[in-house]
C-alpha atoms as a PDB file:
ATOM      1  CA  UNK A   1     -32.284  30.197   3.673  1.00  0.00           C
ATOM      2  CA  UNK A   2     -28.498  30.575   1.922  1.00  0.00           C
ATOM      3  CA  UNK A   3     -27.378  32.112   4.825  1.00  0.00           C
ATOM      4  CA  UNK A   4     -29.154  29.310   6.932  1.00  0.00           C
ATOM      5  CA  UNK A   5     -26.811  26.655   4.728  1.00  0.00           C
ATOM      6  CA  UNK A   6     -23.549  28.362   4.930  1.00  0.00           C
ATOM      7  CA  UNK A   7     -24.165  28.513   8.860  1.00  0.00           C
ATOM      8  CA  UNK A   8     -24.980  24.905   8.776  1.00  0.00           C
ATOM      9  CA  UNK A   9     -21.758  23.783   7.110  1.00  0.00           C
ATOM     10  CA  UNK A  10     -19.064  25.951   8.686  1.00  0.00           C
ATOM     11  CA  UNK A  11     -20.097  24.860  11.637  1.00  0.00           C
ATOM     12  CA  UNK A  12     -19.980  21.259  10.518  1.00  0.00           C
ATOM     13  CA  UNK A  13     -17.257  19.149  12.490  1.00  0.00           C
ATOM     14  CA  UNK A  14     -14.003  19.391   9.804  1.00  0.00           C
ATOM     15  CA  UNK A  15     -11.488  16.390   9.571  1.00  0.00           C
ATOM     16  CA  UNK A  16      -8.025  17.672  11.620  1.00  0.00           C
ATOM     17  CA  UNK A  17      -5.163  15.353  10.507  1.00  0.00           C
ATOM     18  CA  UNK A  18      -4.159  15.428  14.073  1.00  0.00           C
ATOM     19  CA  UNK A  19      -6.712  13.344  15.444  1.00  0.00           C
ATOM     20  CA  UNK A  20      -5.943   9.996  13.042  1.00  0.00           C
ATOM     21  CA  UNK A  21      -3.297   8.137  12.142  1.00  0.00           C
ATOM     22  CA  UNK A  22      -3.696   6.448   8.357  1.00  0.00           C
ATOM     23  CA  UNK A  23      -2.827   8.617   5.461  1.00  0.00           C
ATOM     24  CA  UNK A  24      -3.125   9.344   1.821  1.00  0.00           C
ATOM     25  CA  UNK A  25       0.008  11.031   0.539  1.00  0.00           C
ATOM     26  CA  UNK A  26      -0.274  11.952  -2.862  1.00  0.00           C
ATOM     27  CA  UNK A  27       2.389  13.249  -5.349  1.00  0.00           C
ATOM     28  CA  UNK A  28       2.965  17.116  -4.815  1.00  0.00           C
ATOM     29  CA  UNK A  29       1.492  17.056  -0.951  1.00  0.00           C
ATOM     30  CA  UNK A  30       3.855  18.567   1.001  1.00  0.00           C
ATOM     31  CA  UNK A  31       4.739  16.112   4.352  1.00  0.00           C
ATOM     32  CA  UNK A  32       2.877  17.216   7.588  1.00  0.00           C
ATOM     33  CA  UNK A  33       3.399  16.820  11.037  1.00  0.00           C
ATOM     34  CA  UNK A  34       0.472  14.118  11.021  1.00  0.00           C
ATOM     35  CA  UNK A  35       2.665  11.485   9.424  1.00  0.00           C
ATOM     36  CA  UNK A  36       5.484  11.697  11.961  1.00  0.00           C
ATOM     37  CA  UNK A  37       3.264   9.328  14.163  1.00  0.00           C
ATOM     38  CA  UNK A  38       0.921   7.933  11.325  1.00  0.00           C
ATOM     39  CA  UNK A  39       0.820   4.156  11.549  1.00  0.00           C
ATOM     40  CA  UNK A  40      -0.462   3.257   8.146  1.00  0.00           C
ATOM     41  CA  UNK A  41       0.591   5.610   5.124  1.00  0.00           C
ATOM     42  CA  UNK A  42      -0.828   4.782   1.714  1.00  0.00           C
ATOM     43  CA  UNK A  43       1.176   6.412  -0.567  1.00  0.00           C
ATOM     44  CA  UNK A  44       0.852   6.939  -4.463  1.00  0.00           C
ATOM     45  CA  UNK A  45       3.751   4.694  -6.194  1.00  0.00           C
ATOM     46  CA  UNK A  46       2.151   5.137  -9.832  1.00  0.00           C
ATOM     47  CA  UNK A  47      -0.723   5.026 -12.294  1.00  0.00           C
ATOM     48  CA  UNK A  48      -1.951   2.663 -14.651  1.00  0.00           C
ATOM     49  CA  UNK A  49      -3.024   5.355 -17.605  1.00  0.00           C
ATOM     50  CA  UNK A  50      -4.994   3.942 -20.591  1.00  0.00           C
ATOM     51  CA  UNK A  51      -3.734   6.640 -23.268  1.00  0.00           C
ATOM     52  CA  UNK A  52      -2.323   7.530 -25.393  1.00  0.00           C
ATOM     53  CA  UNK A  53      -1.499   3.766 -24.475  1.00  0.00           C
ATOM     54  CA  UNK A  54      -2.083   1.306 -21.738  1.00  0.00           C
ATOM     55  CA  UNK A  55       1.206   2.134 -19.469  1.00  0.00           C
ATOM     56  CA  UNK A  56       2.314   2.413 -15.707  1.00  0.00           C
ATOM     57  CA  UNK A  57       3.894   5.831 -14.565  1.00  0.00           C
ATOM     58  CA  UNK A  58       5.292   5.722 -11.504  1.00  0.00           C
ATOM     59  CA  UNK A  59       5.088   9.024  -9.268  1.00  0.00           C
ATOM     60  CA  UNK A  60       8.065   8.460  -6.893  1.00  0.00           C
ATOM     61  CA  UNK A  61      11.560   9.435  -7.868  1.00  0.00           C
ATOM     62  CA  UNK A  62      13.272   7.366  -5.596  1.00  0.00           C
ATOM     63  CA  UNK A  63      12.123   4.728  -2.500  1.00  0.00           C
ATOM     64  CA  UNK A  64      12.347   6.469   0.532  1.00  0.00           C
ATOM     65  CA  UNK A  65      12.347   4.841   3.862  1.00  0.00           C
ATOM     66  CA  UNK A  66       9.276   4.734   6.282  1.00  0.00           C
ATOM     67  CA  UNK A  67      10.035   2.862   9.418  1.00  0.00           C
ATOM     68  CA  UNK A  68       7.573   4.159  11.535  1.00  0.00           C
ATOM     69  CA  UNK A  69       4.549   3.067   9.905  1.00  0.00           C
ATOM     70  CA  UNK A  70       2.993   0.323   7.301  1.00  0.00           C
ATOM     71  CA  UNK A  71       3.035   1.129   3.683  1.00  0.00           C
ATOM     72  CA  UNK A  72       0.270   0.653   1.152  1.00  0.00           C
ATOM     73  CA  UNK A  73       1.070   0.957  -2.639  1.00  0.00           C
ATOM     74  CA  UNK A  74      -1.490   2.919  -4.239  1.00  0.00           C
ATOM     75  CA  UNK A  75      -1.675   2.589  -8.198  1.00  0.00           C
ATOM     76  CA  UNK A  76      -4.227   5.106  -9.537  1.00  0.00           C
ATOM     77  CA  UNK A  77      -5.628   2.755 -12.402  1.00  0.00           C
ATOM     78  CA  UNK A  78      -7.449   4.122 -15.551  1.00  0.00           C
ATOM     79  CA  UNK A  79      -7.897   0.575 -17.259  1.00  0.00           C
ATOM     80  CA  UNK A  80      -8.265  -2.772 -16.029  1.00  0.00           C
ATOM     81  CA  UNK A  81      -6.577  -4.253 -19.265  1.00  0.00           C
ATOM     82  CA  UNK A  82      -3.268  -4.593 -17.816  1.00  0.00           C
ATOM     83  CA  UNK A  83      -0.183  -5.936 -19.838  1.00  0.00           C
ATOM     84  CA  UNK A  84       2.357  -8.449 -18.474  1.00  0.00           C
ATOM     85  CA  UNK A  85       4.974  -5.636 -18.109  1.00  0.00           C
ATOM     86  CA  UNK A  86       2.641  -3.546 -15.634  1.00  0.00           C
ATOM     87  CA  UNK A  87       2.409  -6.521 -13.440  1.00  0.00           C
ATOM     88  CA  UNK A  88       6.250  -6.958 -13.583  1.00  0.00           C
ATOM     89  CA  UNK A  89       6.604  -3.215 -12.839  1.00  0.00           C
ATOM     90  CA  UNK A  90       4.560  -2.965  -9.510  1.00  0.00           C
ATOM     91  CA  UNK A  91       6.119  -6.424  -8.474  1.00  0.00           C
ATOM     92  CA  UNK A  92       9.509  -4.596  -8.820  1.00  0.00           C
ATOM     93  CA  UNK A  93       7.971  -1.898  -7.051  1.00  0.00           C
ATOM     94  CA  UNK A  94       7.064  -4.157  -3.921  1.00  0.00           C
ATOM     95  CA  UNK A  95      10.657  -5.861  -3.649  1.00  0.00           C
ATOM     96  CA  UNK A  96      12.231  -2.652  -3.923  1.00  0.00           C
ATOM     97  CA  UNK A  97      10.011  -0.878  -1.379  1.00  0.00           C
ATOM     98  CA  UNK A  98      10.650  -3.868   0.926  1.00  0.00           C
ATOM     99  CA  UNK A  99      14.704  -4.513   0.686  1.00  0.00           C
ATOM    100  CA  UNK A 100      14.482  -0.759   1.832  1.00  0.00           C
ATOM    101  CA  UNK A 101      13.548  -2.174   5.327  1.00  0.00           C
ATOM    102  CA  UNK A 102       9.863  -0.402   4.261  1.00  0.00           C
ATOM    103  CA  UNK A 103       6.754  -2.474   5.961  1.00  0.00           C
ATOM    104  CA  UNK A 104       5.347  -3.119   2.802  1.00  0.00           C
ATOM    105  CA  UNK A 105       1.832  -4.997   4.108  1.00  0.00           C
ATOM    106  CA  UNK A 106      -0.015  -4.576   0.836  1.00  0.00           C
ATOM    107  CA  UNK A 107      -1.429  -3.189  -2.679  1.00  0.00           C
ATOM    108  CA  UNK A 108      -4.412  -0.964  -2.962  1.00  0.00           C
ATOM    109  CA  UNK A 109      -5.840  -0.154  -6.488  1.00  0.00           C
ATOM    110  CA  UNK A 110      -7.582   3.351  -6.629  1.00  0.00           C
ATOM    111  CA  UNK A 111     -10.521   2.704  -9.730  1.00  0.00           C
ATOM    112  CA  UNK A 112     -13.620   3.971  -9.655  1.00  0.00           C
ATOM    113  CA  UNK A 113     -15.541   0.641 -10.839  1.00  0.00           C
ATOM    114  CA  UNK A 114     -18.854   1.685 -11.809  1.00  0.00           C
ATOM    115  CA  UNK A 115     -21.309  -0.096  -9.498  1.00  0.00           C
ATOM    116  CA  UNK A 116     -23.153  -2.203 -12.330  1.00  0.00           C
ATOM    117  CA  UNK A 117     -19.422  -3.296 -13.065  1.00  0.00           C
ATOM    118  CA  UNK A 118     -18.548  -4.720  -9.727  1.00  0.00           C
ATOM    119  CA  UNK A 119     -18.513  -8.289 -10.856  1.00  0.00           C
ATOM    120  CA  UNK A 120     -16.024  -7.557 -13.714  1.00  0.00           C
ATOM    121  CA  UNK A 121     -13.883  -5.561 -10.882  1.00  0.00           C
ATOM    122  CA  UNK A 122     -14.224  -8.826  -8.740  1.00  0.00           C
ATOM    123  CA  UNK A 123     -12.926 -10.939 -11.328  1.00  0.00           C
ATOM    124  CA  UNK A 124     -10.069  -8.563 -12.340  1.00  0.00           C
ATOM    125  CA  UNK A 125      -8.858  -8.430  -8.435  1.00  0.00           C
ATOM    126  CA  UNK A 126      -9.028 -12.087  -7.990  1.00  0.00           C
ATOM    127  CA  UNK A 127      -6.723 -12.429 -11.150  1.00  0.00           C
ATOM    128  CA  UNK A 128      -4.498  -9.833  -9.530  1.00  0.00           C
ATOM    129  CA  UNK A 129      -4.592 -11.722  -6.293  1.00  0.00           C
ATOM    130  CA  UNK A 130      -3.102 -14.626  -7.688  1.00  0.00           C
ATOM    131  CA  UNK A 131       0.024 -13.093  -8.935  1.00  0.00           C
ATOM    132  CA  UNK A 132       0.975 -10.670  -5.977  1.00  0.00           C
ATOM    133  CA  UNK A 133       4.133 -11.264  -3.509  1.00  0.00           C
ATOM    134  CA  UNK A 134       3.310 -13.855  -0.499  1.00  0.00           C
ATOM    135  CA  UNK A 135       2.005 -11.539   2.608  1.00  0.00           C
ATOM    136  CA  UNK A 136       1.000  -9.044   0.474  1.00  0.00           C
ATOM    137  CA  UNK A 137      -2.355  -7.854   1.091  1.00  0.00           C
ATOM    138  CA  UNK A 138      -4.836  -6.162  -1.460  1.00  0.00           C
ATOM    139  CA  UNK A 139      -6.659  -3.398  -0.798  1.00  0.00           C
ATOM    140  CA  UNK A 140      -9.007  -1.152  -2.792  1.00  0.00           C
ATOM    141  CA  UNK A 141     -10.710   2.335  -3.263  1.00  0.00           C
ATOM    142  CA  UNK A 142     -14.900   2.195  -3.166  1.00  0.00           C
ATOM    143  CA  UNK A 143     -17.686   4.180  -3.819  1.00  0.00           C
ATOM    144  CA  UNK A 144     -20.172   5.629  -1.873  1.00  0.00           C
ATOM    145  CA  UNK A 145     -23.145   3.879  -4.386  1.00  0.00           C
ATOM    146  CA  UNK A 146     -21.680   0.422  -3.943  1.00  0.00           C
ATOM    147  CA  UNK A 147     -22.809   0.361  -0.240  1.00  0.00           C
ATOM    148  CA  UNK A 148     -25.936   1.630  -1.508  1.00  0.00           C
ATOM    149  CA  UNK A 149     -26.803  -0.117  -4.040  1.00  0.00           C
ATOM    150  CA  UNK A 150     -24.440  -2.956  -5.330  1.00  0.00           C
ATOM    151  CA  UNK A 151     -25.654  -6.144  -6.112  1.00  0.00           C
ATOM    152  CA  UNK A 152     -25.088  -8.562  -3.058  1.00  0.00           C
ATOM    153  CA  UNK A 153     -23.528 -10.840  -4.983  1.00  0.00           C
ATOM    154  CA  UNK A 154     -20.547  -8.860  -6.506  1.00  0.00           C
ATOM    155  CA  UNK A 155     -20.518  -7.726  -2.797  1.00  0.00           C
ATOM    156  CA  UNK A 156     -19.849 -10.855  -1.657  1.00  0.00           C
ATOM    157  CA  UNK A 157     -16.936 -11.778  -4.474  1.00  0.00           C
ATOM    158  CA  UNK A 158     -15.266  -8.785  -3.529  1.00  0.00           C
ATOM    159  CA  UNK A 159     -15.027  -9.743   0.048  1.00  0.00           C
ATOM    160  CA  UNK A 160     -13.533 -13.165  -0.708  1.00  0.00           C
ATOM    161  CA  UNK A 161     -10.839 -11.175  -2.445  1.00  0.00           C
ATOM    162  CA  UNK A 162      -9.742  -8.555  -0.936  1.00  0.00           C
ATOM    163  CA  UNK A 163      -8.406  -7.637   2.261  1.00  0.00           C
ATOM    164  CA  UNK A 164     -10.146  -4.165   3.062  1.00  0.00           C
ATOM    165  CA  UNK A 165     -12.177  -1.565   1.438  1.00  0.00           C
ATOM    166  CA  UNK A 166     -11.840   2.379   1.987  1.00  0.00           C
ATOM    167  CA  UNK A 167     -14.896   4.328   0.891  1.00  0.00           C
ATOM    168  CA  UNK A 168     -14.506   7.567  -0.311  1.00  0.00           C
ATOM    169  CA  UNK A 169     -16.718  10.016   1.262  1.00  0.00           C
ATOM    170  CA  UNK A 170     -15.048  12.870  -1.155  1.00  0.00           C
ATOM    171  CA  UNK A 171     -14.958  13.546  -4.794  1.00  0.00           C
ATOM    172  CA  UNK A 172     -11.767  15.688  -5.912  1.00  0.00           C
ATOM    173  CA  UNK A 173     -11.698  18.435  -3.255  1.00  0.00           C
ATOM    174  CA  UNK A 174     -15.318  18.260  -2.416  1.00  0.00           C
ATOM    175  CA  UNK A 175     -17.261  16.245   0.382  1.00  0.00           C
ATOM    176  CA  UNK A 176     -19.694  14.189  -1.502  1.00  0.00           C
ATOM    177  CA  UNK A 177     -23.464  15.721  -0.349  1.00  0.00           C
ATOM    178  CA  UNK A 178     -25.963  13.305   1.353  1.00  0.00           C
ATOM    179  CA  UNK A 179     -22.807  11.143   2.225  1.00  0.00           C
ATOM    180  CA  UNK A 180     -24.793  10.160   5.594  1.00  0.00           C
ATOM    181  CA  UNK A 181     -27.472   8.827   3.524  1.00  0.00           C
ATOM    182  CA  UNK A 182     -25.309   6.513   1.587  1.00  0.00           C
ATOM    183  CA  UNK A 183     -23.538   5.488   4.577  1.00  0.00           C
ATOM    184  CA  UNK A 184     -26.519   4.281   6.117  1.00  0.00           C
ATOM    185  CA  UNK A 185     -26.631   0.914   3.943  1.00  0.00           C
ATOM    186  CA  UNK A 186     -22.955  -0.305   5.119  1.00  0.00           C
ATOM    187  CA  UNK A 187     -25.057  -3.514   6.764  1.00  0.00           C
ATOM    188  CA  UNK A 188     -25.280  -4.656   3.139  1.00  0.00           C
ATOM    189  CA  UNK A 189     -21.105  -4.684   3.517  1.00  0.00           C
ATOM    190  CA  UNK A 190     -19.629  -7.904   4.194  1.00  0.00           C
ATOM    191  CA  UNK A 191     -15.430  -6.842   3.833  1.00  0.00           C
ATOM    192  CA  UNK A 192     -13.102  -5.332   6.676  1.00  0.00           C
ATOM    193  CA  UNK A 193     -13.416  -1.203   5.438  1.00  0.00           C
ATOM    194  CA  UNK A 194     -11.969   1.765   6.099  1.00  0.00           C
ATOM    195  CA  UNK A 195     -13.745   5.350   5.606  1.00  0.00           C
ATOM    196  CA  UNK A 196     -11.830   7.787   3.291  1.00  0.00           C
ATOM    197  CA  UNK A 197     -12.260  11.228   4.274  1.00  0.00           C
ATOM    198  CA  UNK A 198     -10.999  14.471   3.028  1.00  0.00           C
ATOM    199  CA  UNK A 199      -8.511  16.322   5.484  1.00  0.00           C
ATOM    200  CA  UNK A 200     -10.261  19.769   6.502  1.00  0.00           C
ATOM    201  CA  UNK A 201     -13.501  18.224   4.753  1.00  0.00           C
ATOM    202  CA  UNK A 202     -16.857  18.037   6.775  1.00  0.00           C
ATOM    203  CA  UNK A 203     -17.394  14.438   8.644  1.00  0.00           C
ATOM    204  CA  UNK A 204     -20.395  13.117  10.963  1.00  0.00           C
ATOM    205  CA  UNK A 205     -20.305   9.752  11.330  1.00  0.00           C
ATOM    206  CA  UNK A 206     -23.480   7.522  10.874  1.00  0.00           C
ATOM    207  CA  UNK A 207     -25.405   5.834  14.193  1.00  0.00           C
ATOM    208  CA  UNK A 208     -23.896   2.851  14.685  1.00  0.00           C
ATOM    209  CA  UNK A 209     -20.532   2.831  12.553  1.00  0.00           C
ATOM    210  CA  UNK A 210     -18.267   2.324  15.087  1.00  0.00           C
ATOM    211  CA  UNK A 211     -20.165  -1.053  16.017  1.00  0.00           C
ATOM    212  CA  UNK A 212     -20.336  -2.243  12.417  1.00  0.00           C
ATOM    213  CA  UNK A 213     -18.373  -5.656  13.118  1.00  0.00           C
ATOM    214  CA  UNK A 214     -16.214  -5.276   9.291  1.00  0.00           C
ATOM    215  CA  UNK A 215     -15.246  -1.533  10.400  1.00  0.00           C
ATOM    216  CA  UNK A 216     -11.649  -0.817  10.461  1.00  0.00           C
ATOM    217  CA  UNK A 217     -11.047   2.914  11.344  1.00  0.00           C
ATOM    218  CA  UNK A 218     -10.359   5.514   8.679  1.00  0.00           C
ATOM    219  CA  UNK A 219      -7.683   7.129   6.158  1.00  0.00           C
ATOM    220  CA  UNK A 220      -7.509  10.509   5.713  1.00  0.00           C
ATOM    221  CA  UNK A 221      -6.553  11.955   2.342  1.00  0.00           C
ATOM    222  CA  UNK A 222      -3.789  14.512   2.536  1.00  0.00           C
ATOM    223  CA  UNK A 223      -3.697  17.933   0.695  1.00  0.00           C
ATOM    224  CA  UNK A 224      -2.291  20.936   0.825  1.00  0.00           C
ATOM    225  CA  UNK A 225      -3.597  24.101   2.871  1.00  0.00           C
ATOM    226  CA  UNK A 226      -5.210  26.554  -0.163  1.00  0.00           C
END
Protein backbone atom coordinates (compact mmCIF):
# COMPACT_ATOMS: atom_id res chain seq x y z
CA UNK A 1 0.00 0.00 0.00
CA UNK A 2 3.06 2.69 0.95
CA UNK A 3 4.67 1.81 -2.00
CA UNK A 4 1.24 2.11 -3.90
CA UNK A 5 1.18 6.02 -2.44
CA UNK A 6 4.65 7.03 -3.19
CA UNK A 7 3.96 5.71 -6.88
CA UNK A 8 0.83 7.68 -6.90
CA UNK A 9 2.43 11.02 -6.04
CA UNK A 10 5.70 11.04 -7.97
CA UNK A 11 3.93 10.50 -10.71
CA UNK A 12 1.55 13.31 -9.92
CA UNK A 13 1.76 16.26 -12.57
CA UNK A 14 4.44 18.87 -10.62
CA UNK A 15 4.07 22.74 -11.14
CA UNK A 16 7.20 23.82 -13.76
CA UNK A 17 7.64 27.63 -13.45
CA UNK A 18 8.07 27.55 -17.13
CA UNK A 19 4.68 26.97 -18.10
CA UNK A 20 3.05 30.31 -16.17
CA UNK A 21 3.65 33.61 -15.99
CA UNK A 22 2.52 35.28 -12.34
CA UNK A 23 4.94 34.95 -9.53
CA UNK A 24 5.59 34.97 -5.87
CA UNK A 25 9.09 36.21 -5.14
CA UNK A 26 9.86 36.06 -1.70
CA UNK A 27 12.87 37.48 0.27
CA UNK A 28 15.98 35.08 -0.07
CA UNK A 29 14.55 33.33 -3.54
CA UNK A 30 17.09 33.50 -5.82
CA UNK A 31 15.64 35.15 -9.46
CA UNK A 32 14.83 32.45 -12.14
CA UNK A 33 14.59 32.39 -15.64
CA UNK A 34 10.63 32.26 -15.22
CA UNK A 35 10.43 35.93 -14.32
CA UNK A 36 12.31 37.21 -17.37
CA UNK A 37 8.87 36.89 -19.23
CA UNK A 38 6.51 36.82 -16.08
CA UNK A 39 3.73 39.34 -16.57
CA UNK A 40 2.51 39.77 -13.05
CA UNK A 41 5.20 39.46 -10.15
CA UNK A 42 3.94 39.75 -6.59
CA UNK A 43 6.71 40.45 -4.66
CA UNK A 44 7.22 40.65 -0.75
CA UNK A 45 7.80 44.56 0.16
CA UNK A 46 7.34 43.88 4.07
CA UNK A 47 5.49 42.48 7.07
CA UNK A 48 3.17 43.76 9.44
CA UNK A 49 4.62 41.74 12.75
CA UNK A 50 2.52 41.97 15.96
CA UNK A 51 5.57 41.50 18.52
CA UNK A 52 7.38 42.27 20.36
CA UNK A 53 5.19 45.28 19.01
CA UNK A 54 2.77 46.04 16.27
CA UNK A 55 5.44 47.27 13.44
CA UNK A 56 6.06 47.08 9.56
CA UNK A 57 9.49 45.55 8.38
CA UNK A 58 10.10 45.97 5.09
CA UNK A 59 12.10 43.08 3.21
CA UNK A 60 13.55 45.04 0.23
CA UNK A 61 16.76 46.96 0.53
CA UNK A 62 16.27 49.12 -2.20
CA UNK A 63 13.30 49.55 -5.18
CA UNK A 64 14.42 47.88 -8.05
CA UNK A 65 12.95 48.34 -11.43
CA UNK A 66 10.51 45.81 -13.15
CA UNK A 67 9.41 47.01 -16.51
CA UNK A 68 8.43 43.98 -17.96
CA UNK A 69 5.70 43.00 -15.83
CA UNK A 70 2.90 44.36 -13.17
CA UNK A 71 3.84 44.56 -9.59
CA UNK A 72 1.82 43.50 -6.59
CA UNK A 73 2.94 44.60 -3.03
CA UNK A 74 2.71 41.80 -0.79
CA UNK A 75 2.71 42.70 3.08
CA UNK A 76 2.86 39.46 5.11
CA UNK A 77 0.47 40.71 8.02
CA UNK A 78 0.47 39.14 11.58
CA UNK A 79 -2.21 41.65 13.06
CA UNK A 80 -4.96 43.48 11.68
CA UNK A 81 -4.54 46.33 14.38
CA UNK A 82 -2.62 48.55 12.25
CA UNK A 83 -1.24 52.02 13.47
CA UNK A 84 -1.40 55.24 11.42
CA UNK A 85 2.39 55.01 10.73
CA UNK A 86 2.03 51.45 8.97
CA UNK A 87 -0.45 52.92 6.65
CA UNK A 88 1.92 55.89 5.95
CA UNK A 89 4.76 53.38 5.44
CA UNK A 90 3.21 51.12 2.64
CA UNK A 91 1.73 54.40 1.04
CA UNK A 92 5.43 55.53 0.81
CA UNK A 93 6.11 52.23 -0.39
CA UNK A 94 3.58 52.55 -3.42
CA UNK A 95 4.84 56.16 -4.57
CA UNK A 96 8.25 55.06 -4.38
CA UNK A 97 7.73 51.78 -6.27
CA UNK A 98 5.83 53.84 -8.87
CA UNK A 99 8.21 57.12 -9.54
CA UNK A 100 10.63 54.12 -10.32
CA UNK A 101 8.65 53.76 -13.64
CA UNK A 102 7.45 50.21 -11.70
CA UNK A 103 3.65 49.17 -12.86
CA UNK A 104 2.50 49.29 -9.54
CA UNK A 105 -1.40 47.92 -10.22
CA UNK A 106 -2.08 47.02 -6.62
CA UNK A 107 -1.75 45.78 -2.79
CA UNK A 108 -2.21 42.24 -1.72
CA UNK A 109 -2.30 41.40 2.08
CA UNK A 110 -1.00 37.79 2.84
CA UNK A 111 -3.21 36.84 6.43
CA UNK A 112 -4.47 33.81 7.10
CA UNK A 113 -8.07 35.05 8.40
CA UNK A 114 -9.54 32.24 10.12
CA UNK A 115 -12.73 31.33 8.24
CA UNK A 116 -15.25 32.10 11.23
CA UNK A 117 -13.37 35.58 11.08
CA UNK A 118 -14.09 36.50 7.54
CA UNK A 119 -16.50 39.24 8.36
CA UNK A 120 -13.98 41.02 10.68
CA UNK A 121 -11.34 40.53 7.63
CA UNK A 122 -14.10 42.14 5.36
CA UNK A 123 -14.46 45.03 7.45
CA UNK A 124 -10.69 45.54 8.02
CA UNK A 125 -10.11 45.49 3.97
CA UNK A 126 -12.88 47.83 3.29
CA UNK A 127 -11.23 50.29 5.87
CA UNK A 128 -7.98 49.69 4.02
CA UNK A 129 -9.69 50.29 0.74
CA UNK A 130 -10.60 53.62 1.57
CA UNK A 131 -7.21 54.95 2.25
CA UNK A 132 -5.10 53.32 -0.64
CA UNK A 133 -3.56 55.41 -3.76
CA UNK A 134 -6.26 56.04 -6.72
CA UNK A 135 -5.80 52.90 -9.30
CA UNK A 136 -4.52 50.90 -6.82
CA UNK A 137 -6.07 47.64 -6.63
CA UNK A 138 -6.35 45.27 -3.49
CA UNK A 139 -5.71 41.95 -3.55
CA UNK A 140 -5.55 39.17 -0.94
CA UNK A 141 -4.21 35.67 0.14
CA UNK A 142 -7.23 32.86 0.91
CA UNK A 143 -7.69 29.69 2.27
CA UNK A 144 -8.57 26.58 1.01
CA UNK A 145 -11.65 26.26 3.94
CA UNK A 146 -13.14 29.59 2.94
CA UNK A 147 -14.31 28.11 -0.44
CA UNK A 148 -15.46 25.33 1.55
CA UNK A 149 -17.08 26.46 4.06
CA UNK A 150 -17.34 30.33 4.61
CA UNK A 151 -20.38 31.88 5.38
CA UNK A 152 -21.99 33.34 2.10
CA UNK A 153 -22.35 36.39 3.48
CA UNK A 154 -18.73 37.36 4.50
CA UNK A 155 -18.24 35.84 0.96
CA UNK A 156 -20.11 38.26 -0.53
CA UNK A 157 -18.48 41.47 1.54
CA UNK A 158 -15.28 40.34 0.50
CA UNK A 159 -16.13 40.45 -3.11
CA UNK A 160 -17.46 44.02 -2.95
CA UNK A 161 -14.00 44.83 -1.66
CA UNK A 162 -11.51 43.46 -3.16
CA UNK A 163 -10.23 43.09 -6.49
CA UNK A 164 -9.04 39.31 -6.64
CA UNK A 165 -8.45 36.43 -4.44
CA UNK A 166 -5.45 33.80 -4.74
CA UNK A 167 -6.09 30.56 -2.89
CA UNK A 168 -3.40 28.81 -1.55
CA UNK A 169 -3.33 25.27 -2.44
CA UNK A 170 0.09 24.91 -0.21
CA UNK A 171 0.97 25.24 3.37
CA UNK A 172 4.82 26.16 3.96
CA UNK A 173 6.58 23.76 1.56
CA UNK A 174 3.86 21.22 1.49
CA UNK A 175 0.81 20.73 -0.99
CA UNK A 176 -2.17 20.87 1.20
CA UNK A 177 -3.81 16.97 0.98
CA UNK A 178 -7.43 16.59 -0.35
CA UNK A 179 -6.85 20.10 -2.02
CA UNK A 180 -9.25 18.74 -4.96
CA UNK A 181 -11.87 18.24 -2.49
CA UNK A 182 -11.83 21.73 -1.23
CA UNK A 183 -11.61 23.06 -4.59
CA UNK A 184 -14.69 21.54 -5.56
CA UNK A 185 -16.96 24.25 -3.68
CA UNK A 186 -15.38 27.40 -5.68
CA UNK A 187 -19.29 27.86 -7.09
CA UNK A 188 -19.92 29.23 -3.60
CA UNK A 189 -17.07 32.04 -4.84
CA UNK A 190 -18.40 35.17 -6.06
CA UNK A 191 -14.69 37.39 -6.50
CA UNK A 192 -12.26 37.36 -9.64
CA UNK A 193 -9.42 34.52 -8.05
CA UNK A 194 -6.36 33.31 -8.77
CA UNK A 195 -5.00 29.69 -7.65
CA UNK A 196 -1.71 29.77 -5.60
CA UNK A 197 0.35 26.88 -6.21
CA UNK A 198 3.65 25.74 -5.01
CA UNK A 199 6.47 25.66 -7.78
CA UNK A 200 7.62 21.85 -8.15
CA UNK A 201 4.43 21.05 -5.88
CA UNK A 202 1.77 18.46 -7.17
CA UNK A 203 -1.34 20.23 -9.16
CA UNK A 204 -4.58 18.62 -10.89
CA UNK A 205 -6.95 20.95 -11.52
CA UNK A 206 -10.71 20.42 -10.59
CA UNK A 207 -13.56 19.60 -13.55
CA UNK A 208 -14.68 22.62 -14.57
CA UNK A 209 -12.16 25.38 -13.20
CA UNK A 210 -11.18 26.78 -16.18
CA UNK A 211 -14.99 27.64 -16.95
CA UNK A 212 -15.62 29.08 -13.49
CA UNK A 213 -16.76 32.66 -14.85
CA UNK A 214 -14.63 34.66 -11.54
CA UNK A 215 -11.39 32.49 -12.53
CA UNK A 216 -8.39 34.45 -13.29
CA UNK A 217 -5.39 32.09 -13.99
CA UNK A 218 -2.81 31.28 -11.34
CA UNK A 219 0.44 32.51 -9.31
CA UNK A 220 3.01 30.36 -8.66
CA UNK A 221 5.02 30.69 -5.46
CA UNK A 222 8.74 30.77 -6.03
CA UNK A 223 11.41 28.81 -3.99
CA UNK A 224 14.52 27.66 -4.18
CA UNK A 225 15.68 24.14 -5.67
CA UNK A 226 16.59 21.93 -2.18
Amino acid sequence: MLATTAAAQAAAPRVNAADYDAFWLWAGVRPQPALDRAKTVYLLQGEVQAEPEVRFVSRLSATPRIAHADVWLVVRVETLRWTPKIRAQLLDSVRRWRAANNRVVGVQIDFDARTRHLHEYARFLDETRRWLPQGCKLGITGLLDWSANGDPRSLTALAGVVDEVVLQIYQGRRVIPGYRDYLARLDRLRVPFRIGLLQEGEWRPPPGLREHPYFRGYVVFLRNSD
